[in-house]
N, C-alpha and C. Protein backbone atom coordinates (compact mmCIF):
# COMPACT_ATOMS: atom_id res chain seq x y z
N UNK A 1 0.82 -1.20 0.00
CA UNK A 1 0.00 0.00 0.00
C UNK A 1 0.86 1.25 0.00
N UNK A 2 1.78 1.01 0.57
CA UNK A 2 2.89 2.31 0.67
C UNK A 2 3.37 2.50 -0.64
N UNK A 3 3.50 1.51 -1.47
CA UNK A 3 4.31 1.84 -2.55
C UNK A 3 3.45 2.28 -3.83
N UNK A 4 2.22 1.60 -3.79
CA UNK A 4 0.97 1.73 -3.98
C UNK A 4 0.91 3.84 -3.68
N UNK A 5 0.64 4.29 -2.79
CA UNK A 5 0.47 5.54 -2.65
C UNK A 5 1.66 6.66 -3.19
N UNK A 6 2.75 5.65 -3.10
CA UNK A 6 3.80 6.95 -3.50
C UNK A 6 4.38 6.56 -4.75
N UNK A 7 3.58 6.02 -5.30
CA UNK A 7 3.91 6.15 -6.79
C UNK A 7 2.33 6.69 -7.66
N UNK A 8 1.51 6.95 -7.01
CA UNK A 8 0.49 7.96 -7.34
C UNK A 8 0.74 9.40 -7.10
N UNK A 9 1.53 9.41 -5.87
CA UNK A 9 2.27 10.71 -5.32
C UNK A 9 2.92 11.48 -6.50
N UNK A 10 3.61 10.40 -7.33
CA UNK A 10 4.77 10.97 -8.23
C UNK A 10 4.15 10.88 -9.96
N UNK A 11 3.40 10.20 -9.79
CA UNK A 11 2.42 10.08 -11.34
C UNK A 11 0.99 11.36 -11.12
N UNK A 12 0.24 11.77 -10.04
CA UNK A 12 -0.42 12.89 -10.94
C UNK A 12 -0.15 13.61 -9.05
N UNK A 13 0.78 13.79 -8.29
CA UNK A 13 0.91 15.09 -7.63
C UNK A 13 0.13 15.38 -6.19
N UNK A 14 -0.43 13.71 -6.19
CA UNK A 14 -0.98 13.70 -4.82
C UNK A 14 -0.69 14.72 -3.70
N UNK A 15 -1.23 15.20 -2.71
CA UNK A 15 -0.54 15.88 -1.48
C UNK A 15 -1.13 15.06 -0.32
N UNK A 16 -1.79 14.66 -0.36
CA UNK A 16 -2.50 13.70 0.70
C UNK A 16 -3.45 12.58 0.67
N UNK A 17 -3.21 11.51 1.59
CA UNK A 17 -4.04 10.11 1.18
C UNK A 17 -4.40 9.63 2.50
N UNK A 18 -5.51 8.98 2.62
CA UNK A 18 -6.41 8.99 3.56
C UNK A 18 -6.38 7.15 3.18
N UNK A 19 -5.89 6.20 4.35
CA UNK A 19 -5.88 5.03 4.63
C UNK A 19 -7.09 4.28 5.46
N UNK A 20 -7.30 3.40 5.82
CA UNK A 20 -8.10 3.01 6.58
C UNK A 20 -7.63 1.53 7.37
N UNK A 21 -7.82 1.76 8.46
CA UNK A 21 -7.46 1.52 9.92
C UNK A 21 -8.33 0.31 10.16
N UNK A 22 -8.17 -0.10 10.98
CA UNK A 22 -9.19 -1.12 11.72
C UNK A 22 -10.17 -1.97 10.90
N UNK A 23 -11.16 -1.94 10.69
CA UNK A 23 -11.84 -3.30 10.15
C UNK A 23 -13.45 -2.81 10.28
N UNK A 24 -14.42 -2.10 9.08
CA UNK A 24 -15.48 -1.20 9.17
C UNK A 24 -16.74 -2.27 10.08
N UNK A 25 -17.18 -1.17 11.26
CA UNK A 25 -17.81 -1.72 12.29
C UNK A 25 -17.58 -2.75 13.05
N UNK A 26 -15.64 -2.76 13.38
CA UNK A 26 -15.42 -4.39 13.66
C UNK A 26 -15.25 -4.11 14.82
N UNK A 27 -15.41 -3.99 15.80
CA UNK A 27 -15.64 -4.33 17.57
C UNK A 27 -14.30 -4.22 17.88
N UNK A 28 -13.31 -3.55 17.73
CA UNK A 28 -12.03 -3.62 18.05
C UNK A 28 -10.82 -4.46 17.26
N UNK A 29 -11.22 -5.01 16.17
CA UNK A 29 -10.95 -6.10 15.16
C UNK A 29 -10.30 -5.16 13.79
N UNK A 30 -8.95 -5.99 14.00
CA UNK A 30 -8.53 -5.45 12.86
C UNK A 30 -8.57 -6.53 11.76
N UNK A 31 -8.41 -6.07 10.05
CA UNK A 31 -8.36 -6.64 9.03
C UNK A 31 -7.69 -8.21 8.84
N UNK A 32 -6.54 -7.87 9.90
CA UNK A 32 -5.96 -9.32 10.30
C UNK A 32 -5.23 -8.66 11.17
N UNK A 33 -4.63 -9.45 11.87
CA UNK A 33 -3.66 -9.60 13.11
C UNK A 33 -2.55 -8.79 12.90
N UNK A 34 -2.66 -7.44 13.36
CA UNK A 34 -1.17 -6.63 13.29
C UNK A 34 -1.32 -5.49 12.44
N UNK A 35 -2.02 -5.77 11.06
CA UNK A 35 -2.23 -4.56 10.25
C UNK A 35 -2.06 -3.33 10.79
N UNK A 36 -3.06 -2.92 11.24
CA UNK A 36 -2.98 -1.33 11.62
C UNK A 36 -1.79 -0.80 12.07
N UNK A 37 -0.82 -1.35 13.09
CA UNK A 37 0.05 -1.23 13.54
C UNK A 37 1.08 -1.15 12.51
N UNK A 38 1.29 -1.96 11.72
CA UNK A 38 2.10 -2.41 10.59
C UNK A 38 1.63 -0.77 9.70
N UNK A 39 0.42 -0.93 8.91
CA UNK A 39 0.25 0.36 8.15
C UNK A 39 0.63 1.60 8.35
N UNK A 40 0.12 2.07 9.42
CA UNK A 40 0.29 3.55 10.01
C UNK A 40 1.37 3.75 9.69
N UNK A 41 2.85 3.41 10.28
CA UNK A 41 4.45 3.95 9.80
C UNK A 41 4.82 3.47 8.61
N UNK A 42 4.72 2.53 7.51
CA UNK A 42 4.94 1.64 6.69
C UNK A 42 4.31 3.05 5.48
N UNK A 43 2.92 3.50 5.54
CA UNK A 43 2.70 4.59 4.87
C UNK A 43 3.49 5.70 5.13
N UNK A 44 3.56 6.31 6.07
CA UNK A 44 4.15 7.48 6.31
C UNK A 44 5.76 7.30 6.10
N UNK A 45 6.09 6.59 5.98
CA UNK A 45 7.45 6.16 5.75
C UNK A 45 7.58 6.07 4.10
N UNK A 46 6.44 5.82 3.55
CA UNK A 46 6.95 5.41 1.98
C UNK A 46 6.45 6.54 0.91
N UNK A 47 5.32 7.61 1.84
CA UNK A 47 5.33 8.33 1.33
C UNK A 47 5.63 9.88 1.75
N UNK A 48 6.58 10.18 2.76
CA UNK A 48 7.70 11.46 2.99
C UNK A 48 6.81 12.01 3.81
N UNK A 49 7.67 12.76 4.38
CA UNK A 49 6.83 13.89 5.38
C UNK A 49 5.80 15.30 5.36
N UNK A 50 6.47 14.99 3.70
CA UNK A 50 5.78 16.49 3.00
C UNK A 50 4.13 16.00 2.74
N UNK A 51 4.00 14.75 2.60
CA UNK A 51 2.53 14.45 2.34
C UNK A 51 1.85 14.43 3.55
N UNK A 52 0.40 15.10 3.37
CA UNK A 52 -0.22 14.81 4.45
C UNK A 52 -0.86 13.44 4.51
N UNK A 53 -1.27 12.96 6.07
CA UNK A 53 -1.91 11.62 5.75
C UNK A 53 -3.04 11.78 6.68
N UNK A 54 -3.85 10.78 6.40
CA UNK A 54 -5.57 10.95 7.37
C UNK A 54 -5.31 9.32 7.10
N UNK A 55 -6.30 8.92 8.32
CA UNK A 55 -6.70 7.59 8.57
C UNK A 55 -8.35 7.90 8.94
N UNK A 56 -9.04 6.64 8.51
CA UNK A 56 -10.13 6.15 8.45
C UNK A 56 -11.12 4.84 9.24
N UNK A 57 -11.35 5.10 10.53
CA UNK A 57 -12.07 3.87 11.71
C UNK A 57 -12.91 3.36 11.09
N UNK A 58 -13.96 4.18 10.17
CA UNK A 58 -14.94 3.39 9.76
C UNK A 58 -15.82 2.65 11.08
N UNK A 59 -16.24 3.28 11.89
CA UNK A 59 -17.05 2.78 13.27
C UNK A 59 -16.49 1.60 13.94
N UNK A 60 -15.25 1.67 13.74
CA UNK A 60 -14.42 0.18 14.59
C UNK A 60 -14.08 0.13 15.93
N UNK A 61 -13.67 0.72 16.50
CA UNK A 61 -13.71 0.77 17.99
C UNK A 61 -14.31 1.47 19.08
N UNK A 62 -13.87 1.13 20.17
CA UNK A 62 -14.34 1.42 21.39
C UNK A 62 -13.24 2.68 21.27
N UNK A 63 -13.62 3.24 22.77
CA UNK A 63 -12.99 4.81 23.03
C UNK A 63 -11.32 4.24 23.33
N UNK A 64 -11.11 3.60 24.38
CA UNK A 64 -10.19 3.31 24.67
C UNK A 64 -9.01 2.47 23.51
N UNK A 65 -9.75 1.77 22.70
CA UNK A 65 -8.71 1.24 21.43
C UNK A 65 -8.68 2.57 20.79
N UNK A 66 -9.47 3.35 20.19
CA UNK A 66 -9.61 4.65 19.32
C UNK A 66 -8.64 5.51 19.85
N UNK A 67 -8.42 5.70 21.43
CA UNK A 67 -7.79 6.09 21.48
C UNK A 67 -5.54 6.05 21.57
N UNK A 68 -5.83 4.72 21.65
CA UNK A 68 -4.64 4.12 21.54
C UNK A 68 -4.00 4.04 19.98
N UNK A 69 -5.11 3.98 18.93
CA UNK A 69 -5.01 3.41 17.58
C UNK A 69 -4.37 5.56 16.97
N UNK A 70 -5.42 6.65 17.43
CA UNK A 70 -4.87 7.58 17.55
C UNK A 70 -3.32 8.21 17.83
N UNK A 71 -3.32 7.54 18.65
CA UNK A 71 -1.70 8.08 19.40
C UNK A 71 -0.50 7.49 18.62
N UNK A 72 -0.93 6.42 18.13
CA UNK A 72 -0.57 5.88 16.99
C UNK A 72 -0.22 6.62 15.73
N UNK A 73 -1.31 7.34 15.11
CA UNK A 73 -1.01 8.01 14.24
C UNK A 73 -0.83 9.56 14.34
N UNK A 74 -0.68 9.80 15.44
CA UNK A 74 -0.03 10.93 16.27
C UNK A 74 1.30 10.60 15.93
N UNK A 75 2.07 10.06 16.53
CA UNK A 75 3.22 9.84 16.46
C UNK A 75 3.66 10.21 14.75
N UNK A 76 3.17 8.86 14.19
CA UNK A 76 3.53 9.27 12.55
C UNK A 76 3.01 10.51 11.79
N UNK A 77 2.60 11.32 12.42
CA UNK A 77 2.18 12.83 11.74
C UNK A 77 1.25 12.85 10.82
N UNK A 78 0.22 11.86 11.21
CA UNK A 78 -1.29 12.08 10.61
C UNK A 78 -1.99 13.15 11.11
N UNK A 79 -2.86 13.71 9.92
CA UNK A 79 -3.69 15.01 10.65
C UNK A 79 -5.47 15.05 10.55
N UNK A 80 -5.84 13.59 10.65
CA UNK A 80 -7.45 13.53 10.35
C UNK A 80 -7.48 11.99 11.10
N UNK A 81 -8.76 11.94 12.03
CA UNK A 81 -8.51 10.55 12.01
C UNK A 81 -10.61 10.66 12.33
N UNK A 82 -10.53 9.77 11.36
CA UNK A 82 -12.03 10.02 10.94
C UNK A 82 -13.36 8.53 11.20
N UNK A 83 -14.26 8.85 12.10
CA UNK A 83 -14.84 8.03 12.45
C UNK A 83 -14.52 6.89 13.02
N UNK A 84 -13.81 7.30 14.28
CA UNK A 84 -12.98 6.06 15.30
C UNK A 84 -14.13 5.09 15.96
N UNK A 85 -15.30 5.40 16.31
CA UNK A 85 -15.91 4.60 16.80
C UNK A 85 -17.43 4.97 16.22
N UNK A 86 -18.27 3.68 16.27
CA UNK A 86 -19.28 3.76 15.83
C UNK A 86 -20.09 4.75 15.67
N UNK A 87 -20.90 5.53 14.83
CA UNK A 87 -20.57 6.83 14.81
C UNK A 87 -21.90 7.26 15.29
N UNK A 88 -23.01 5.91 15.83
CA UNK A 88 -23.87 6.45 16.29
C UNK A 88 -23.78 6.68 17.44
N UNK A 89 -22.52 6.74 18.17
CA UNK A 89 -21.83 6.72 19.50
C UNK A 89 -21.40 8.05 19.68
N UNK A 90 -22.26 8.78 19.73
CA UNK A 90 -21.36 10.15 19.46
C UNK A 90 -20.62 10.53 21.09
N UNK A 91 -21.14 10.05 22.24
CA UNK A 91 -20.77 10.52 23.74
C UNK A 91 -19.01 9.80 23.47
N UNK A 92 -18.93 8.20 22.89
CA UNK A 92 -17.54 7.91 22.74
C UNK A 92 -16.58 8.43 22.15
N UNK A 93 -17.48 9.34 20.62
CA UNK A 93 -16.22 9.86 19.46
C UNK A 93 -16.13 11.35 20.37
N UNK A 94 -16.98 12.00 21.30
CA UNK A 94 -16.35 12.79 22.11
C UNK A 94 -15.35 12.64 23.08
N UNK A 95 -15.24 11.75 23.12
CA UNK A 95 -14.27 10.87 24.73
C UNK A 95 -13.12 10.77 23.93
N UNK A 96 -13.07 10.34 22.58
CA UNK A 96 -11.60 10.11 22.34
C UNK A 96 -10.98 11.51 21.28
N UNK A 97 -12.18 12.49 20.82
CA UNK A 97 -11.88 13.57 20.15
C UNK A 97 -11.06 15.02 21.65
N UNK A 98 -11.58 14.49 23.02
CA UNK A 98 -10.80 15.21 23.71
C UNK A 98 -9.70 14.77 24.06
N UNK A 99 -9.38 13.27 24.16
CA UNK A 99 -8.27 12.62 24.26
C UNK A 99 -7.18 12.85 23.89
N UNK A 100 -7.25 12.93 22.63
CA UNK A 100 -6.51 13.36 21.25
C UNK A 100 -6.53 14.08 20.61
N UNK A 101 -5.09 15.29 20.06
CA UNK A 101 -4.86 16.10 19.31
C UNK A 101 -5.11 15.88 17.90
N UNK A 102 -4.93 14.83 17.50
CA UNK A 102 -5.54 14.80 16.24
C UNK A 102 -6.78 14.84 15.79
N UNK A 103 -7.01 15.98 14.91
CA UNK A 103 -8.47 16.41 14.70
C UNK A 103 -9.36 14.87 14.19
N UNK A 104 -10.59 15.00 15.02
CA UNK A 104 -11.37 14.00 14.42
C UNK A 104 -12.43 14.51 13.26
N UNK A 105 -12.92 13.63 12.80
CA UNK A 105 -13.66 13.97 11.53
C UNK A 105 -14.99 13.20 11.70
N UNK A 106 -15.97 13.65 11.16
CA UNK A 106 -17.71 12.56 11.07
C UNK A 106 -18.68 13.23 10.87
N UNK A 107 -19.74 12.35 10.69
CA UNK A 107 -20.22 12.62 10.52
C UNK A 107 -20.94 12.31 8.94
N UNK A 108 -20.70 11.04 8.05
CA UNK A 108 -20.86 11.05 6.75
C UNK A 108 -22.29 10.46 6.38
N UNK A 109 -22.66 9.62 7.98
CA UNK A 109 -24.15 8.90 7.74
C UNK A 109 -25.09 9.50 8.14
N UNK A 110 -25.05 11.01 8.34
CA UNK A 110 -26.00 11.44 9.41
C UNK A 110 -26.59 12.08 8.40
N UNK A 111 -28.20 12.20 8.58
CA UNK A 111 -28.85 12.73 7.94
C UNK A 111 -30.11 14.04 8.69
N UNK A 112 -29.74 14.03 10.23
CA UNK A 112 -31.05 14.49 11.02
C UNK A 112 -30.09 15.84 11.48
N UNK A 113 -30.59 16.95 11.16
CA UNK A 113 -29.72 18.42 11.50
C UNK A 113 -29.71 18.07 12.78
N UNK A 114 -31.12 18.14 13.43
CA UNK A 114 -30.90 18.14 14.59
C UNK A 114 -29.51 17.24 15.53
N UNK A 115 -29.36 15.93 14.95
CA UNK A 115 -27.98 14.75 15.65
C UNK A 115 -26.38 15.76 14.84
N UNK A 116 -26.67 16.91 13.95
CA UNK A 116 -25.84 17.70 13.37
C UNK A 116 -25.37 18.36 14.58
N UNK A 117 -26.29 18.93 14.83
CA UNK A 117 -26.32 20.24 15.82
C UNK A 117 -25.74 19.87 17.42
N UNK A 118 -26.14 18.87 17.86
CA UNK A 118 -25.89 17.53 19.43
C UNK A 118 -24.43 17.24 18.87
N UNK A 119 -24.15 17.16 17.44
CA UNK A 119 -23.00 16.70 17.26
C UNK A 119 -21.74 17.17 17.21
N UNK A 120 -22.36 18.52 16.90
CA UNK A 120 -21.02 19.89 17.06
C UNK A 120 -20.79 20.89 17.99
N UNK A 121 -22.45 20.52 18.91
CA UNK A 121 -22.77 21.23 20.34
C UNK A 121 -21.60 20.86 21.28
N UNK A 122 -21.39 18.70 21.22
CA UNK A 122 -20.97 18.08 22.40
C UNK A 122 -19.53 18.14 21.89
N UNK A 123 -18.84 18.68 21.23
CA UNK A 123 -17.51 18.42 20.24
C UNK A 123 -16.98 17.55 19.95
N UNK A 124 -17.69 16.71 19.21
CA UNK A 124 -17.72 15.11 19.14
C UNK A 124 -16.68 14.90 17.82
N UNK A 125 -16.77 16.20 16.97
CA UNK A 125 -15.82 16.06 15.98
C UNK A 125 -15.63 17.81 15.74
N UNK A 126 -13.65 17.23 15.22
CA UNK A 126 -13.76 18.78 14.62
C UNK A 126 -13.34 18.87 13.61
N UNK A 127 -13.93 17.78 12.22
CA UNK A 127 -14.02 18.02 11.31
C UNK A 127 -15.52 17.45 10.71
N UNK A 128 -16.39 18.34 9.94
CA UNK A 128 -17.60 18.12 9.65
C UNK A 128 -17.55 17.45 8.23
N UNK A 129 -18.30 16.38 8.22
CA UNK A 129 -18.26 15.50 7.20
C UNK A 129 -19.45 14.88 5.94
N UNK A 130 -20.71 16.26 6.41
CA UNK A 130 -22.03 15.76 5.84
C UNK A 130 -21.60 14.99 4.04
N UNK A 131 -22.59 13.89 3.98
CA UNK A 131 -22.59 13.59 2.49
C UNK A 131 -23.81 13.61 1.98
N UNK A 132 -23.63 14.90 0.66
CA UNK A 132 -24.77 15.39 0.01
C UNK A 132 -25.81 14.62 -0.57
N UNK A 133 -25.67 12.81 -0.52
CA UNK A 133 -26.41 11.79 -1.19
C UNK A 133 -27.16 11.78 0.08
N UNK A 134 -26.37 11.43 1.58
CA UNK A 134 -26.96 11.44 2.99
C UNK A 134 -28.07 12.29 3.14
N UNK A 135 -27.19 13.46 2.94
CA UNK A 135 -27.83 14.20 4.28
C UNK A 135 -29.19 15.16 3.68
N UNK A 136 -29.30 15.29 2.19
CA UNK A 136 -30.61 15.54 1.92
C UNK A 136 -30.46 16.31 0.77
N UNK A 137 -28.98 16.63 0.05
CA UNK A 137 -29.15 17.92 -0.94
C UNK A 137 -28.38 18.62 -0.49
N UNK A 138 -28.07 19.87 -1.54
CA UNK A 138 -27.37 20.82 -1.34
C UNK A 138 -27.90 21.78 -0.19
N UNK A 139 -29.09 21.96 -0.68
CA UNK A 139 -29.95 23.02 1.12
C UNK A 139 -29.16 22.45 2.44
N UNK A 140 -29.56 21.39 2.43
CA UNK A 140 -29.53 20.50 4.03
C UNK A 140 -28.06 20.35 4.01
N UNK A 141 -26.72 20.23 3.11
CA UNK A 141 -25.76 20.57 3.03
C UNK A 141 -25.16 21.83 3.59
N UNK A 142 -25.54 22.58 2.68
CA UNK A 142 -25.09 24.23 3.48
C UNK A 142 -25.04 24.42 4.61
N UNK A 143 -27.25 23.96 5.10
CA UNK A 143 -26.98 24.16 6.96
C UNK A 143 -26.35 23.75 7.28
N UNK A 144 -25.76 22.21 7.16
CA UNK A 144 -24.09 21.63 7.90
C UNK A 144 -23.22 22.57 7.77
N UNK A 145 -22.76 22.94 6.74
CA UNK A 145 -21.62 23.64 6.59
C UNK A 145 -21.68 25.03 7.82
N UNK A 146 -23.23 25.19 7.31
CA UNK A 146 -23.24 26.75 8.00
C UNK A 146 -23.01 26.60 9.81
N UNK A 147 -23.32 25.27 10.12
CA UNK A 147 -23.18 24.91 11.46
C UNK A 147 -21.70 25.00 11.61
N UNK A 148 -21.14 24.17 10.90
CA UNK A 148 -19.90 24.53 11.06
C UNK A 148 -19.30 25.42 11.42
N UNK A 149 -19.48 26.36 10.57
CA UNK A 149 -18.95 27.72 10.32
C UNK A 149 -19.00 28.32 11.98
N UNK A 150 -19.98 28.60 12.49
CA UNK A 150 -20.21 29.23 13.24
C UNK A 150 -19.61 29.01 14.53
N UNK A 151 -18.92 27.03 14.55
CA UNK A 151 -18.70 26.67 15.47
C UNK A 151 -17.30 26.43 15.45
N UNK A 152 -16.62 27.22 14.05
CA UNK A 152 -15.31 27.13 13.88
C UNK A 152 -14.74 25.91 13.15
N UNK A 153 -15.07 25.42 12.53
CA UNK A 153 -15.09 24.05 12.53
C UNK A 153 -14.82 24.08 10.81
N UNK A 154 -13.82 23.26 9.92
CA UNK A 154 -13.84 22.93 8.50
C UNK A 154 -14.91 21.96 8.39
N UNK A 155 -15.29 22.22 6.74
CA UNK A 155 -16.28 21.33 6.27
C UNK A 155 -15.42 20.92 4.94
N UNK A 156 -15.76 19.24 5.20
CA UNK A 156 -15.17 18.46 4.23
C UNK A 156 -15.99 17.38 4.07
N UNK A 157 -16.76 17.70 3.18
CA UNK A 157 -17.76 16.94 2.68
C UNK A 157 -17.75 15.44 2.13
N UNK A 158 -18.45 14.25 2.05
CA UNK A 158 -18.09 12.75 2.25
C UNK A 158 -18.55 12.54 0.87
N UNK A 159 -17.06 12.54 -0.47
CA UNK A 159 -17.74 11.40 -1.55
C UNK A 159 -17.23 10.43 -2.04
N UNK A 160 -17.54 8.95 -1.46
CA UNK A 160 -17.31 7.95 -1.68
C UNK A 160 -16.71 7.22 -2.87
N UNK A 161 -16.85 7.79 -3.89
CA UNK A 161 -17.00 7.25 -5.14
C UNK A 161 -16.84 8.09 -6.19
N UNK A 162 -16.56 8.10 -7.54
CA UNK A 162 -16.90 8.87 -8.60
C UNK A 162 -17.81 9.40 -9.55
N UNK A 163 -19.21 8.46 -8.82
CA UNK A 163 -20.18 9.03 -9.75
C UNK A 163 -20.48 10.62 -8.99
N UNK A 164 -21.84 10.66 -9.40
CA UNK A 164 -22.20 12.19 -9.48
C UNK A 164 -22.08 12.85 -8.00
N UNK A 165 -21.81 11.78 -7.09
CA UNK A 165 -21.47 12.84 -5.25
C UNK A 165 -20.34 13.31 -5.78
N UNK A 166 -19.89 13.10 -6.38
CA UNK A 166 -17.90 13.92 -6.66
C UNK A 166 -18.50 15.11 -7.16
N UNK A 167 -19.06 15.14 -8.18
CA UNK A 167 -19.25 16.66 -9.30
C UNK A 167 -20.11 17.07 -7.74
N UNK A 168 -21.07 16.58 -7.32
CA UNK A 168 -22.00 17.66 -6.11
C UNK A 168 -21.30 18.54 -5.40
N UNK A 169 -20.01 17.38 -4.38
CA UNK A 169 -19.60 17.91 -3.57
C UNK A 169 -18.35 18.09 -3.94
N UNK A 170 -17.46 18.87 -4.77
CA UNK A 170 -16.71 19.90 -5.48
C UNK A 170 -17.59 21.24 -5.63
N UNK A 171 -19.18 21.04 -6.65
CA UNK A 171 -19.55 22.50 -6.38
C UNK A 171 -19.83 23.16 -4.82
N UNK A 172 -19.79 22.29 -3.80
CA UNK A 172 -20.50 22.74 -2.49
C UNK A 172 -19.20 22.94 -1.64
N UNK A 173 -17.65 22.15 -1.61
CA UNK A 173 -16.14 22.87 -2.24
C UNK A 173 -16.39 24.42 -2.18
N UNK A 174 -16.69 24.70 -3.38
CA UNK A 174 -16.52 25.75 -4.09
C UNK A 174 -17.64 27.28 -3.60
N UNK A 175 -18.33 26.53 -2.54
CA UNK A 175 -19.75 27.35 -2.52
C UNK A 175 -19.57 27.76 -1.00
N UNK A 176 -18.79 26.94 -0.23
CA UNK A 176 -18.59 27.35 1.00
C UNK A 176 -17.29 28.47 2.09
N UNK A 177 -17.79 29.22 2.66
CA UNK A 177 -16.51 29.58 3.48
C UNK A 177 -15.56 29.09 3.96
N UNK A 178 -16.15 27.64 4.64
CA UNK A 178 -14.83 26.94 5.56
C UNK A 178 -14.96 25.37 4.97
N UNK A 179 -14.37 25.54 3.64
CA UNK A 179 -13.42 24.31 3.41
C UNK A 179 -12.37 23.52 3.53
N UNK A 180 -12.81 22.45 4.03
CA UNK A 180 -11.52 21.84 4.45
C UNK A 180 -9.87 21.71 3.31
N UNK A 181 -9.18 20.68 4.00
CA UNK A 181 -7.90 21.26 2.77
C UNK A 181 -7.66 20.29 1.62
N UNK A 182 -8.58 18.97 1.73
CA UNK A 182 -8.70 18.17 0.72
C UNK A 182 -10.20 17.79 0.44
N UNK A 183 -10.25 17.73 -0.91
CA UNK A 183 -11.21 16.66 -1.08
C UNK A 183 -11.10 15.25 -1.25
N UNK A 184 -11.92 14.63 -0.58
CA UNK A 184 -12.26 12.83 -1.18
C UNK A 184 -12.44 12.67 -2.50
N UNK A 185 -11.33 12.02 -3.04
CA UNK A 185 -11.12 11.54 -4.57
C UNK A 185 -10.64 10.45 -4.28
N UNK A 186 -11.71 9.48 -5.07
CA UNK A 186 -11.35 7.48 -4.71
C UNK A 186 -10.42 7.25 -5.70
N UNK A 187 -9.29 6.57 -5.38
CA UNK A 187 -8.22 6.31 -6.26
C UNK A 187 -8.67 4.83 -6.60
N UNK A 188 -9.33 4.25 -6.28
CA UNK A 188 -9.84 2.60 -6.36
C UNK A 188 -10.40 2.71 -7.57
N UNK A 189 -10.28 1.67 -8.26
CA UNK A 189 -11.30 1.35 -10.10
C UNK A 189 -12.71 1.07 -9.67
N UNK A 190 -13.62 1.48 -10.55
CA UNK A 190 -14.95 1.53 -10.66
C UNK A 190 -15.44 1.64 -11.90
N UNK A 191 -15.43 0.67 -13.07
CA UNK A 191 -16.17 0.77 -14.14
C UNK A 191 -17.73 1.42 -14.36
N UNK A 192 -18.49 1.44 -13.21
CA UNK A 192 -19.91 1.47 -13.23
C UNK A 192 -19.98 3.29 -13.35
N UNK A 193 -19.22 4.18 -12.90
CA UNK A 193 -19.29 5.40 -13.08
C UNK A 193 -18.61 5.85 -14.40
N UNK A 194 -18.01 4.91 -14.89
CA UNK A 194 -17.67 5.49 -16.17
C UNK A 194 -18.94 6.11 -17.19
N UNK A 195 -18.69 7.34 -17.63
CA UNK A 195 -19.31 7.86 -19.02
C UNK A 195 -20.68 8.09 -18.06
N UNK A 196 -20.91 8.31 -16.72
CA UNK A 196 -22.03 9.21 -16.13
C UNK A 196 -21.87 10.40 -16.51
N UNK A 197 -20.77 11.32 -16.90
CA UNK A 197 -20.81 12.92 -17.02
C UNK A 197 -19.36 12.93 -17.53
N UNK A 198 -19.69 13.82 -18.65
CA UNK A 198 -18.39 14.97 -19.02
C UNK A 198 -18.39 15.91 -19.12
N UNK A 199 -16.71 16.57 -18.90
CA UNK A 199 -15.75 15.58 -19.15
C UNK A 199 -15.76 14.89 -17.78
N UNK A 200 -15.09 13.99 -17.88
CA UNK A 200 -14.10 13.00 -16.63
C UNK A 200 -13.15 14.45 -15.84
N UNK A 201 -13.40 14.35 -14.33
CA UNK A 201 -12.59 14.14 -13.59
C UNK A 201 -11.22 14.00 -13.54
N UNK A 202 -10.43 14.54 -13.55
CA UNK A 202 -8.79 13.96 -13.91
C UNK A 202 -8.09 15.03 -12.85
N UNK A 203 -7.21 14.57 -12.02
CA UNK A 203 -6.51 14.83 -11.57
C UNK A 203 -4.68 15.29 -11.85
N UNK A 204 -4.45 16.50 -11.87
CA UNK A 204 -3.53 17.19 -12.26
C UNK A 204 -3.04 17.72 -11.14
N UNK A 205 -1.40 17.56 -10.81
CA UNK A 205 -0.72 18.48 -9.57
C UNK A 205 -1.70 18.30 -8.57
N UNK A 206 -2.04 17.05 -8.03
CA UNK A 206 -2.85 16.79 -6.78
C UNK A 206 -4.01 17.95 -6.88
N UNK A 207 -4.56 18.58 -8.00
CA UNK A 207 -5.90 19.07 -7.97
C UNK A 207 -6.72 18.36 -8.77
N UNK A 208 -8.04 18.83 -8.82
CA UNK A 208 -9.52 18.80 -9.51
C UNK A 208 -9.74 19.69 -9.82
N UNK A 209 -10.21 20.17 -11.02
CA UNK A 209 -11.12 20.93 -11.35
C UNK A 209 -12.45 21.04 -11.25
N UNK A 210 -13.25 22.40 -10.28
CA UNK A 210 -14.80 22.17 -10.21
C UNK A 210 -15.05 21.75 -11.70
C-alpha cells in the first residue's frame, strides 16, 4: 500500500491520502492480526513527510482502542482521524476527540440536522463530514456547513465514489466559506461510473477541477 500511494504521489501530484485503519464496524478487530500497527508507519514512511496523511475507523472501535489506535497516528504525523468509533456513539467519538490532538472527523451517515447540531454542540468532531447523497441535498448541506462555520469548525464533505457525489460535492467545495484542505477523490477502479458525465474528472498536480 505504501508503494501503492507513492507512486500515485509521483504520477499525478498527490498531497495527501487517507488510509483506513481497523476493520469497518469491527468491535475492536482489525483486518488481520497486526495490520494497523504495521500500516500507520509503513505509509508514512513510503510516502515522505511532505505528504499529508488521514486515517479512516470506519465505526471500529471502542474509546479506549480509538484512542490508543490515535496516538498511533499521532506519532507518525497524521492530521485527520475520521470516524474512530461507531458513529452512532457520538458521547464515545467525544471521549476520544478530547483525548486526542488529532483532529477527528464525522459525521458522513447522518442525515437528522438536529444529531448535526448535538453533534457539534458536544464536540464530538472537529471536522464536519455531511454527504450530500446522505444528508438531503445541497440546502440541508449548506446548513451543515453553515453549522460549522459558526462553530469554527472545517467542512469536508463525504464522496465515496466517482459518480455524481464527486461533481456535487466539489460544487458545495466551491460554494462554501470553511473548506476543508482536501477533497475525497477514490483512487480505487470503478467501471460502473464510467461515461455518467463529461468531461471526466482527472486529476492534475494533486488538484480537480470544479
Amino acid at each position: 500500500e505504501a508503494a501503492r500511494l507513492a507512486r500515485l504521489r509521483d504520477e499525478k501530484g498527490f498531497r495527501a491520502f487517507k488510509i483506513r485503519v481497523g476493520k469497518v464496524c469491527g468491535h475492536d478487530q482489525d483486518e488481520w492480526p497486526g495490520r494497523t500497527e504495521e500500516l500507520i508507519p509503513a505509509v508514512r514512511k513510503g510516502v515522505g513527510d511532505e505528504v499529508a496523511l488521514l486515517a479512516d475507523g470506519n465505526s471500529c472501535y471502542t474509546p479506549g482502542k480509538a484512542i490508543e489506535v490515535g496516538r498511533r497516528l499521532e506519532d507518525s504525523g497524521y492530521s485527520h482521524f475520521e470516524e474512530p468509533c461507531p458513529y452512532w456513539e457520538l458521547e464515545w467519538t467525544a471521549e476520544v476527540a478530547k483525548a486526542l490532538k488529532i483532529p477527528i472527523a464525522g459525521g458522513e451517515q447522518d442525515n437528522d440536522l438536529a444529531q448535526w447540531r448535538r453533534m457539534i454542540g458536544m464536540g464530538a468532531v472537529d471536522i464536519v463530514q455531511p454527504d450530500l447523497c446522505y444528508v438531503g441535498g445541497f440546502t440541508r448541506g449548506l446548513r451543515v456547513a453553515e453549522l460549522a462555520r459558526r462553530a469554527g469548525l472545517p467542512c469536508v464533505p463525504h464522496s465515496a465514489n466517482l459518480a455524481m457525489v464527486i461533481v456535487f460535492t466539489l460544487h458545495l467545495f466551491g460554494a462554501i466559506p470553511n473548506p476543508g484542505r482536501h477533497v475525497e477523490f477514490t483512487i480505487e477502479p470503478g467501471d460502473w461510473w464510467k461515461d455518467l458525465y463529461h468531461p471526466a474528472l482527472e486529476v492534475r498536480d494533486g488538484k480537480v477541477q470544479i
